[in-house]
N, C-alpha and C. Protein backbone atom coordinates (compact mmCIF):
# COMPACT_ATOMS: atom_id res chain seq x y z
N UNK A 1 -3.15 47.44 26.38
CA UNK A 1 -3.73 47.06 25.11
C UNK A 1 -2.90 45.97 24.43
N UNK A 2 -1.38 46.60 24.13
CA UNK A 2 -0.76 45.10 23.24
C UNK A 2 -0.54 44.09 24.36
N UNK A 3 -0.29 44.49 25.87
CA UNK A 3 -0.36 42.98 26.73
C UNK A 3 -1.25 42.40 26.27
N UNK A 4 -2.65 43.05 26.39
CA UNK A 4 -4.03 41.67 26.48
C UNK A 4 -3.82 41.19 24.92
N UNK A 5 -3.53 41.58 23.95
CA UNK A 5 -3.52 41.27 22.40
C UNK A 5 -2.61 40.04 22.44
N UNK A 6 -1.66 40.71 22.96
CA UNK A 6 -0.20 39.54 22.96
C UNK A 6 -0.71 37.92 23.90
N UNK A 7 -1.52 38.58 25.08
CA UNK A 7 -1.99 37.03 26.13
C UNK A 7 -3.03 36.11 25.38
N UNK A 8 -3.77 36.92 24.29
CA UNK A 8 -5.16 36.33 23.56
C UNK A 8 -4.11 35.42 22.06
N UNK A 9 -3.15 35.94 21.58
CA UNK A 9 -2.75 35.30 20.65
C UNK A 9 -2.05 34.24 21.35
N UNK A 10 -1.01 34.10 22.13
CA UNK A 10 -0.42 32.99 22.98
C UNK A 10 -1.73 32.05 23.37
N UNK A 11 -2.76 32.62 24.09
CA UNK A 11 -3.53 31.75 24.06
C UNK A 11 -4.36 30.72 23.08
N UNK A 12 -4.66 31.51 21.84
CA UNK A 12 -4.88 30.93 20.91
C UNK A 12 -4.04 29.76 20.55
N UNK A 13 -2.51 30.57 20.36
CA UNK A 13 -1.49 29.03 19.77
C UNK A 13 -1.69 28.14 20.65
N UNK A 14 -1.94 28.38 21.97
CA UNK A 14 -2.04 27.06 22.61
C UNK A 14 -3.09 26.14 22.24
N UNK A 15 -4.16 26.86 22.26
CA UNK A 15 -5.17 26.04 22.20
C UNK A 15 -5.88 25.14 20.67
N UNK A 16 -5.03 25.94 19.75
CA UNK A 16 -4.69 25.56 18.38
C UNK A 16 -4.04 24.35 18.13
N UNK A 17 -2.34 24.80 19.10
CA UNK A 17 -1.83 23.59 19.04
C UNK A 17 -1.94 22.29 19.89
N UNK A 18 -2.67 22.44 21.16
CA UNK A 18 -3.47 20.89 21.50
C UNK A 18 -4.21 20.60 20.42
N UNK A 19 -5.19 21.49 20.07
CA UNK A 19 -6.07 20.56 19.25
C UNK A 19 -5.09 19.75 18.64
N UNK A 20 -4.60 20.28 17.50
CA UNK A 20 -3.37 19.65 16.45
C UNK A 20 -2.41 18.59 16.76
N UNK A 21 -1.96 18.71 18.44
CA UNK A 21 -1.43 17.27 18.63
C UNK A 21 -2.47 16.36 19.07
N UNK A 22 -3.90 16.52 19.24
CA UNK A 22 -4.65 15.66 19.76
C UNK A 22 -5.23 15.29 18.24
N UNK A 23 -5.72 15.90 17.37
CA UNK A 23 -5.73 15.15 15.70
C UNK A 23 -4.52 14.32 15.28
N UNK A 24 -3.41 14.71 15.56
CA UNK A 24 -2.13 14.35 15.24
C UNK A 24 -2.02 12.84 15.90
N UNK A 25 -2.16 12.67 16.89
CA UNK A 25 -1.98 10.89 17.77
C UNK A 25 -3.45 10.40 17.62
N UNK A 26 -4.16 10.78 17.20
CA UNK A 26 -5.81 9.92 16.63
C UNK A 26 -5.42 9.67 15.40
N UNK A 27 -4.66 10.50 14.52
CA UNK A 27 -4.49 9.92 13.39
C UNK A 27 -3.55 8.60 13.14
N UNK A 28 -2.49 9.17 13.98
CA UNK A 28 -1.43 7.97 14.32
C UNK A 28 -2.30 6.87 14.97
N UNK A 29 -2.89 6.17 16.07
CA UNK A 29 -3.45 5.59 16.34
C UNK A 29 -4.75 4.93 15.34
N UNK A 30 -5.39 5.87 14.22
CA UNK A 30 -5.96 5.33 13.24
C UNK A 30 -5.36 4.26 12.78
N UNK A 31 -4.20 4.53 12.02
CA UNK A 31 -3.06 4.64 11.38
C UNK A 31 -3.01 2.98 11.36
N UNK A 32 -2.18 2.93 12.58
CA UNK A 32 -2.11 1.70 13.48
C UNK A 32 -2.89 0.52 13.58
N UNK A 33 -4.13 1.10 13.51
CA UNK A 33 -5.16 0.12 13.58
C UNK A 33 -5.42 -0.42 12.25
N UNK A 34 -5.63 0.32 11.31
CA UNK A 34 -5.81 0.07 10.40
C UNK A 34 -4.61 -1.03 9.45
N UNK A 35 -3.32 -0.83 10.06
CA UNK A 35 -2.27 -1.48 9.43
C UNK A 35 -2.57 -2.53 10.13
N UNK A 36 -2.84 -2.88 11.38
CA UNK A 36 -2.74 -4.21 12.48
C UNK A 36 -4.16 -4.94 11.40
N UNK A 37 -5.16 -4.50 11.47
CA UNK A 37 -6.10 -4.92 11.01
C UNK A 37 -5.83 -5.91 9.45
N UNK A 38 -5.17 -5.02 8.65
CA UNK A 38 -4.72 -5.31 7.25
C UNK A 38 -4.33 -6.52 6.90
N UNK A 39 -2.82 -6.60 8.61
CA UNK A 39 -1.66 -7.47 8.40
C UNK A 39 -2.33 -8.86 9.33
N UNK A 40 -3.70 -8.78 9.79
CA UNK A 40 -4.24 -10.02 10.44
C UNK A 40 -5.71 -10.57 9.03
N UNK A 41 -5.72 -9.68 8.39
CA UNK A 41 -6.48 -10.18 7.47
C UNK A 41 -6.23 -11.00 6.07
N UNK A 42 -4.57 -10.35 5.72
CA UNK A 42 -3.94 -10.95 4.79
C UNK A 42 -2.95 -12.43 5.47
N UNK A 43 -3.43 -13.51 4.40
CA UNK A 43 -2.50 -15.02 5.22
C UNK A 43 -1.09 -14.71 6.04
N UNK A 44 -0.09 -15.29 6.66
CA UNK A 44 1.31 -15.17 6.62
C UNK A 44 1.80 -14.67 5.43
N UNK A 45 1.91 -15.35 4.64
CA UNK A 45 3.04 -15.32 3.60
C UNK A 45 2.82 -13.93 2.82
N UNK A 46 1.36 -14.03 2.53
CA UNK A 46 0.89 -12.65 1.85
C UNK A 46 0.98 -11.50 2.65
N UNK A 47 1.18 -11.77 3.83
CA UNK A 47 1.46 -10.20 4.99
C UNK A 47 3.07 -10.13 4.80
N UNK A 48 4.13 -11.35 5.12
CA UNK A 48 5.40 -11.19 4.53
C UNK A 48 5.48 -10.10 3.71
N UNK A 49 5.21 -10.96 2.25
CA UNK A 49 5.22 -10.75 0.43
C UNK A 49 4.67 -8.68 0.85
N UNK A 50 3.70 -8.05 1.34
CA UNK A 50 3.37 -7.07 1.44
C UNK A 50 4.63 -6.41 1.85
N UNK A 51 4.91 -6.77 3.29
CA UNK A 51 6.34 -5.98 3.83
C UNK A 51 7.16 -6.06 3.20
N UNK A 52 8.05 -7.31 2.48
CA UNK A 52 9.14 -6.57 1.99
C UNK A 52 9.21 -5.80 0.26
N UNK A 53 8.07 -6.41 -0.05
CA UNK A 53 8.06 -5.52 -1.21
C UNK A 53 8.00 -4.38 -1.10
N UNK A 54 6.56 -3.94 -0.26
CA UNK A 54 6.45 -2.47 0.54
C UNK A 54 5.38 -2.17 -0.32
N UNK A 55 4.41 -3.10 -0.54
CA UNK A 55 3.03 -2.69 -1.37
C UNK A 55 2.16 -3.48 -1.01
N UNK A 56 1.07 -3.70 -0.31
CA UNK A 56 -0.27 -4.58 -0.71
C UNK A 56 -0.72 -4.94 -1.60
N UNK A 57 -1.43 -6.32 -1.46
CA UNK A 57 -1.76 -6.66 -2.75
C UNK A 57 -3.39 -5.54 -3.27
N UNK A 58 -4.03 -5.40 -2.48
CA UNK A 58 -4.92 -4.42 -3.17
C UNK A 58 -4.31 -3.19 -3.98
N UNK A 59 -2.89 -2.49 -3.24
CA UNK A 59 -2.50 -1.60 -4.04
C UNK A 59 -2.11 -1.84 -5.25
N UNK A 60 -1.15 -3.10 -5.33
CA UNK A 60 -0.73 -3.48 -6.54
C UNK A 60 -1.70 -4.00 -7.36
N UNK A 61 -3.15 -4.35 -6.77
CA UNK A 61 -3.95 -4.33 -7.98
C UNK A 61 -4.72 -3.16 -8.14
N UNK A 62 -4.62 -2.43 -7.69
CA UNK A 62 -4.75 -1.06 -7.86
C UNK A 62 -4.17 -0.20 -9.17
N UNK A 63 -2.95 -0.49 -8.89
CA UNK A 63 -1.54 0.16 -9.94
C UNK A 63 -1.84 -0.38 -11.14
N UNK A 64 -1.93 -2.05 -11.21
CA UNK A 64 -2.06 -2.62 -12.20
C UNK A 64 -3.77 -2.73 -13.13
N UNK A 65 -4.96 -2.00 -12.45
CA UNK A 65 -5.66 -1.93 -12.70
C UNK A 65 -6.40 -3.47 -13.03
N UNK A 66 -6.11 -4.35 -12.12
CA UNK A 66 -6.61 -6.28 -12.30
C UNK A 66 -7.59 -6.34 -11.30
N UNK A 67 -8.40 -7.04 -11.34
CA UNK A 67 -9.68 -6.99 -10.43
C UNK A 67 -9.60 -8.58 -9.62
N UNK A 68 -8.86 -9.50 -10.57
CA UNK A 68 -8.61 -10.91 -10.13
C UNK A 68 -7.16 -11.11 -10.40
N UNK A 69 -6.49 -12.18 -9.72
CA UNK A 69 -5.17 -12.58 -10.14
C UNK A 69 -5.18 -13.68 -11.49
N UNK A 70 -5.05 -13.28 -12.71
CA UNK A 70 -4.82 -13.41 -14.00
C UNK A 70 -4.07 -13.24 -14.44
N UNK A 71 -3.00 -14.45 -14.45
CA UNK A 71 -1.71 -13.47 -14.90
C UNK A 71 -1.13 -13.66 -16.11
N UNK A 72 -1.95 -13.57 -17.22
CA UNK A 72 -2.45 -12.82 -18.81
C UNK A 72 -2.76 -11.22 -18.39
N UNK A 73 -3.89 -11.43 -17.65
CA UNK A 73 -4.11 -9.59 -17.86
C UNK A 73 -3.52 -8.80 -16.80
N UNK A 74 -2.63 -9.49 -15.78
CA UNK A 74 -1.59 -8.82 -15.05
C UNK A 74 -0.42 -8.44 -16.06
N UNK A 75 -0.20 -9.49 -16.81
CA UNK A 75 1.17 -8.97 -18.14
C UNK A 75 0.62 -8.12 -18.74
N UNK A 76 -0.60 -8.79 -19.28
CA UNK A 76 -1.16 -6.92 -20.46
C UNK A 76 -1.02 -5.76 -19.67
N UNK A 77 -1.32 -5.50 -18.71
CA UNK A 77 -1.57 -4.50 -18.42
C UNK A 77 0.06 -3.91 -17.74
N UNK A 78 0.83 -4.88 -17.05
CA UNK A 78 1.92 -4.08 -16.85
C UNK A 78 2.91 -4.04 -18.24
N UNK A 79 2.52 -4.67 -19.29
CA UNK A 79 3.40 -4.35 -20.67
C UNK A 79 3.12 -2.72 -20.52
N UNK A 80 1.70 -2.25 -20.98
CA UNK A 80 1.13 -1.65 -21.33
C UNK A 80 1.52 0.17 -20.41
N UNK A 81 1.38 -0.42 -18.98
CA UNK A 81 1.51 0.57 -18.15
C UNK A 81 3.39 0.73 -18.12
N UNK A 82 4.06 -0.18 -18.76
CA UNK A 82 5.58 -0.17 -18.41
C UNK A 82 5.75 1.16 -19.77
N UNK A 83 5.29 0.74 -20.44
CA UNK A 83 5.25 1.25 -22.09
C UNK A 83 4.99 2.93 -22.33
N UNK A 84 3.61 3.04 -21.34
CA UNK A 84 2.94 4.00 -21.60
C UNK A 84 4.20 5.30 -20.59
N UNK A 85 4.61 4.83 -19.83
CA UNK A 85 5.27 5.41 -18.43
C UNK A 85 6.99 5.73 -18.94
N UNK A 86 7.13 4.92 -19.92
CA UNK A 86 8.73 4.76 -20.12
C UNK A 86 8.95 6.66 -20.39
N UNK A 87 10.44 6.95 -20.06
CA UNK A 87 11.08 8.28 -19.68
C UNK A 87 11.49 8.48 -21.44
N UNK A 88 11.58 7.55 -22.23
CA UNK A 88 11.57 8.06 -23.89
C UNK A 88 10.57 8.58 -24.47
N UNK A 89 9.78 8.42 -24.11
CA UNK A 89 7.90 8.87 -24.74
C UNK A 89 7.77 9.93 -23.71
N UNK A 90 8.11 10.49 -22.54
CA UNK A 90 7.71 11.47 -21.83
C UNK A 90 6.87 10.74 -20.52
N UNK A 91 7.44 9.60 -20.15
CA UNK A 91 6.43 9.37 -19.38
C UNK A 91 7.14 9.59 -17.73
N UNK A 92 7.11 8.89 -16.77
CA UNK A 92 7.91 9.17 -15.57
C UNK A 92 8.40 8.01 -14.94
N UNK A 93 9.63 8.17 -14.81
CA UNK A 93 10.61 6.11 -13.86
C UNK A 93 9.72 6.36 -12.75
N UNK A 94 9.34 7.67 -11.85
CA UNK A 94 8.51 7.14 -10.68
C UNK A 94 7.25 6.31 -10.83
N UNK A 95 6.61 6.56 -11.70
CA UNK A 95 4.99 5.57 -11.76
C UNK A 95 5.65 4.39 -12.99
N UNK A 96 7.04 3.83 -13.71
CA UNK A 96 7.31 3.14 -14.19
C UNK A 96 7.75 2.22 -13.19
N UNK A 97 8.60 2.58 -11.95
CA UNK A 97 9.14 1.74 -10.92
C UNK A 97 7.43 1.48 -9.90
N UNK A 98 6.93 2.00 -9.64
CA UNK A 98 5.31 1.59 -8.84
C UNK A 98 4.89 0.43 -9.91
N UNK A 99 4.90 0.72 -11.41
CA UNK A 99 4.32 -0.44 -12.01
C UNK A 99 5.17 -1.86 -11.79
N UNK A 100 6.45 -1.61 -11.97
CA UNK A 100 7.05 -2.89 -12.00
C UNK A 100 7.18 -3.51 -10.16
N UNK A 101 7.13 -2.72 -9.27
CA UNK A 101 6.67 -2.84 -7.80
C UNK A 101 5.55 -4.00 -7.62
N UNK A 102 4.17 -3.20 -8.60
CA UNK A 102 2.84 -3.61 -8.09
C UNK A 102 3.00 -5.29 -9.16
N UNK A 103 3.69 -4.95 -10.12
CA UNK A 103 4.19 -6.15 -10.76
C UNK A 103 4.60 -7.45 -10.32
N UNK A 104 5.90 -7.22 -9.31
CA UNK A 104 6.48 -8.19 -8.61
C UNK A 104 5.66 -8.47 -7.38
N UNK A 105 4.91 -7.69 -6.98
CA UNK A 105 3.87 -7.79 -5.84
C UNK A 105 2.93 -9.15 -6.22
N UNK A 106 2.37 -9.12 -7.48
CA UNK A 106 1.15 -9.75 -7.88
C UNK A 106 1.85 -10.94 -8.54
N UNK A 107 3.09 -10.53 -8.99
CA UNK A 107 3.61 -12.08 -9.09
C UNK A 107 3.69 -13.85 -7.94
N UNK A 108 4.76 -12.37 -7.02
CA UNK A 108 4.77 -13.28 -5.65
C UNK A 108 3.70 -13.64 -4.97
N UNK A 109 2.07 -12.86 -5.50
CA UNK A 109 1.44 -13.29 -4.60
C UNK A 109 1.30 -14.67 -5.60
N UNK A 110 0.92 -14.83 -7.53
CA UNK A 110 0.41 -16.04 -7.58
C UNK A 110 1.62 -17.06 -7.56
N UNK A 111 2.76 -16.73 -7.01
CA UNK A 111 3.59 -17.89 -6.05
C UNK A 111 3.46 -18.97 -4.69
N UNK A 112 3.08 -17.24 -4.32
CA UNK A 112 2.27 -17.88 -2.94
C UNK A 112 0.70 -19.08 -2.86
N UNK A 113 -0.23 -18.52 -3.97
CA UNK A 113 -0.84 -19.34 -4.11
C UNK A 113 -0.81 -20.71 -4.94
N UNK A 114 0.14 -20.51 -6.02
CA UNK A 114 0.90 -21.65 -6.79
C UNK A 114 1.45 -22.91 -5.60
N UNK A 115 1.78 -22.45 -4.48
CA UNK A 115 2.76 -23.29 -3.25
C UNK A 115 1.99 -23.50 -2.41
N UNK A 116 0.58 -22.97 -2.18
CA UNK A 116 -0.65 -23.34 -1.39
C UNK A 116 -1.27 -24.34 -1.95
N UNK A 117 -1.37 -24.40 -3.33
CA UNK A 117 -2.08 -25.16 -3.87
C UNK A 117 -1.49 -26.70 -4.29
N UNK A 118 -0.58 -26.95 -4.27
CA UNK A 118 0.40 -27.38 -4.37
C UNK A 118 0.12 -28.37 -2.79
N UNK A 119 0.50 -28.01 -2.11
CA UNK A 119 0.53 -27.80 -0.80
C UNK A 119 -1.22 -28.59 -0.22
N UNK A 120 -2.25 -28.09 -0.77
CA UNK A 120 -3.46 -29.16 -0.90
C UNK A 120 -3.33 -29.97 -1.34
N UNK A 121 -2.87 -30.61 -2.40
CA UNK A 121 -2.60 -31.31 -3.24
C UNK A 121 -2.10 -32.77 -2.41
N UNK A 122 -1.19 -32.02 -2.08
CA UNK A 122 -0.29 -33.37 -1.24
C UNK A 122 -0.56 -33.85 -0.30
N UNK A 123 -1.73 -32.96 0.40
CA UNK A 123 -2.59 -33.40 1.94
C UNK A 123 -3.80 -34.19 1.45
N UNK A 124 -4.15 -33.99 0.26
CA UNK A 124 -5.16 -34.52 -0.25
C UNK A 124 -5.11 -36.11 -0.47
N UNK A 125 -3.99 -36.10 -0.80
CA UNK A 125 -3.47 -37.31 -1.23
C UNK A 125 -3.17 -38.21 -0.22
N UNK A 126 -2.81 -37.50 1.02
CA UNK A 126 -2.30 -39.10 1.91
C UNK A 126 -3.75 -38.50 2.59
């Protein structure tokens, strides 16, 4: 009786835990794709600017709640979100440091396009 009990639960974990490493490397392999995909859709510089900051620019306009790069209502809104978040009012340094993150994110990107444009400019010309 507890043999066959004991062979049916072993069997179970097994077959529990394939499933679980076979969800486990589809997810990883999602994963993957989805980052390869990301980092061939965003220019050079803006796939750079993503890595070492360690944010996308969709996230950081995400954080910052900007729908276009405006950077009037990129400042309003990270005044606003720096303000609302600060650790004197009760707010939290973790979503105060993501704001100033998604901040420097959306800066460097209108750098990047400030130096693109720039960059037409001068091809235009000769």
């Amino acid at each position: 009786q507890a043999k066959y009990l004991a062979q049916i639960i072993l069997v179970g974990a097994q077959v529990v835990g394939r499933a679980f490493m076979r969800a486990l490397r589809q997810e990883f392999a999602a994963s993957r794709a989805a980052a390869d995909a990301r980092g061939r859709s965003e220019r050079p510089q803006s796939a750079a600017a993503s890595r070492i900051i360690g944010i996308s620019l969709q996230e950081a306009q995400q954080i910052l709640n900007v729908s276009s790069l405006n950077s009037e209502e990129i400042q309003k809104n990270y005044d606003h979100l720096f303000k609302v978040n600060d650790k004197s009012v009760g707010g939290s340094f973790y979503l105060q440091s993501k704001v100033v993150r998604a901040k420097e994110r959306l800066d460097e990107e209108l750098r990047i396009q400030a130096k693109g444009d720039k960059e037409k400019e001068r091809k235009a010309e000769t």
